[in-house]
C-alpha atoms as a PDB file:
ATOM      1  CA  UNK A   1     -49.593   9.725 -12.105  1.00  0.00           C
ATOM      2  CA  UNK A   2     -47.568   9.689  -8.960  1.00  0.00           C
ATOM      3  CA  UNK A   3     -46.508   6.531  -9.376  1.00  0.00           C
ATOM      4  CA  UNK A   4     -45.583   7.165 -13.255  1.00  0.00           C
ATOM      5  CA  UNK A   5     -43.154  10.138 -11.835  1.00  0.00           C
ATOM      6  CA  UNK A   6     -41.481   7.687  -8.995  1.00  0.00           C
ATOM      7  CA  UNK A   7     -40.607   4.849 -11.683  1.00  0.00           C
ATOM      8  CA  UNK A   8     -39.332   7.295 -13.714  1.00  0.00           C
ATOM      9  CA  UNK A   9     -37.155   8.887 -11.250  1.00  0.00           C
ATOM     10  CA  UNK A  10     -36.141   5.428  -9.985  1.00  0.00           C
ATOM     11  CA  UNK A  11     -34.821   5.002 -13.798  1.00  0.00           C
ATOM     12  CA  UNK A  12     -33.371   8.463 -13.842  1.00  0.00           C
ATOM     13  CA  UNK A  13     -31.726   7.140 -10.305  1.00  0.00           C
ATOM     14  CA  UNK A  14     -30.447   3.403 -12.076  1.00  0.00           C
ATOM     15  CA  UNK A  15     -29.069   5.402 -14.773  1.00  0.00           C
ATOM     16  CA  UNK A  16     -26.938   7.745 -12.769  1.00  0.00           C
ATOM     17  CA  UNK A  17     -26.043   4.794 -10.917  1.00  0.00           C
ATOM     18  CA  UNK A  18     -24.369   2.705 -13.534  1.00  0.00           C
ATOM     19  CA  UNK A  19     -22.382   6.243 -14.739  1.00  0.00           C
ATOM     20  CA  UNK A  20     -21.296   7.154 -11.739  1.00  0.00           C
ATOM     21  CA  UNK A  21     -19.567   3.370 -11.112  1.00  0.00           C
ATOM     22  CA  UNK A  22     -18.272   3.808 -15.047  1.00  0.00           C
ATOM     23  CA  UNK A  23     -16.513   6.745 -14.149  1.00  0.00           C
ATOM     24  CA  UNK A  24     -15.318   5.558 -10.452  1.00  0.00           C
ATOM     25  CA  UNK A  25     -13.872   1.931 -12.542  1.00  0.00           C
ATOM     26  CA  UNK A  26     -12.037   4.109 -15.246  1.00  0.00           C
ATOM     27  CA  UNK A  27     -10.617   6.057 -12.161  1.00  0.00           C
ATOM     28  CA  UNK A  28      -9.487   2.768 -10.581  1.00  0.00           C
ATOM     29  CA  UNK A  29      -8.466   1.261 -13.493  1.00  0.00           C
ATOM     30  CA  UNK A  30      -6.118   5.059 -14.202  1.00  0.00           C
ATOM     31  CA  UNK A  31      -4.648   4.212 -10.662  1.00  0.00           C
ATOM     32  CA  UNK A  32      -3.940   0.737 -11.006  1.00  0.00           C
ATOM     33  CA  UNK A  33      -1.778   1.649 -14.775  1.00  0.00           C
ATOM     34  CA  UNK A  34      -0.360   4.375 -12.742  1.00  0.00           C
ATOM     35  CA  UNK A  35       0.883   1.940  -9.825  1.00  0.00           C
ATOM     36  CA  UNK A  36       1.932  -0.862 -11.968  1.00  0.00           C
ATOM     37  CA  UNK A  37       4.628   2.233 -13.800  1.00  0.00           C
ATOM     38  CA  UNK A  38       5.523   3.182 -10.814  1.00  0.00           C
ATOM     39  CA  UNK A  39       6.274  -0.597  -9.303  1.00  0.00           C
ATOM     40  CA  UNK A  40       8.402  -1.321 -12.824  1.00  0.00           C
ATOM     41  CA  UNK A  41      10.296   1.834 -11.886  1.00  0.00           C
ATOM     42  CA  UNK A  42      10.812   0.984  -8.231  1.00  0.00           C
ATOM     43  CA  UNK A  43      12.081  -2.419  -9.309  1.00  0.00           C
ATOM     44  CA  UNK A  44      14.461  -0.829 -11.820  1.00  0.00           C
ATOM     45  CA  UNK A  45      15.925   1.234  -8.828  1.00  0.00           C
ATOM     46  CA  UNK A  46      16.429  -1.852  -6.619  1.00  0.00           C
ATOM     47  CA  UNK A  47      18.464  -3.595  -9.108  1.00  0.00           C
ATOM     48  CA  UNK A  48      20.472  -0.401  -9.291  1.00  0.00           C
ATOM     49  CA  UNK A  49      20.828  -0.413  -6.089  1.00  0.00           C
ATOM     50  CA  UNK A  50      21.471  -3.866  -5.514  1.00  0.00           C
ATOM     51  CA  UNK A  51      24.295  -4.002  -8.429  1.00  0.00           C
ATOM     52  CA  UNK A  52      26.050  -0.937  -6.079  1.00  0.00           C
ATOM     53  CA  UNK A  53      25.917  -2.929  -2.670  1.00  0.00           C
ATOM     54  CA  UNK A  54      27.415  -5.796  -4.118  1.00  0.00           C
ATOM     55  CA  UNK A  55      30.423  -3.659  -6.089  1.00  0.00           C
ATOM     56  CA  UNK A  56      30.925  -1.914  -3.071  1.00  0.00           C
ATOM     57  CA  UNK A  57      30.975  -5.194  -0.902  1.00  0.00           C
ATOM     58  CA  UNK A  58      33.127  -6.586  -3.535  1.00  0.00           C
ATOM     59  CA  UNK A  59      35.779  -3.988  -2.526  1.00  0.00           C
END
């Protein structure tokens, strides 16, 4: 009977297990969307940026 209860927590355990690294790869995955905005933004800037340098060193 002991033994029944152990494999069952072990399940219980293996369960929990594969939610918890669900949930910590949609979280990952959330950062990694919100990183790859933020680089396309950044980027966007620099060519700003760079377009003013070289009008201003044009001058």
């Amino acid at each position: 009977m002991l033994l029944k209860i152990l494999f069952k927590l072990e399940a219980i355990s293996i369960e929990f297990q594969a939610w918890l690294r669900l949930k910590q790869k949609q979280q990952i995955e959330k950062l990694i969307e919100e990183n790859e905005s933020d680089i396309v933004e950044l980027k966007t800037q620099n060519s700003y940026l760079k377009g003013l340098l070289k009008n201003y060193a044009g001058i």
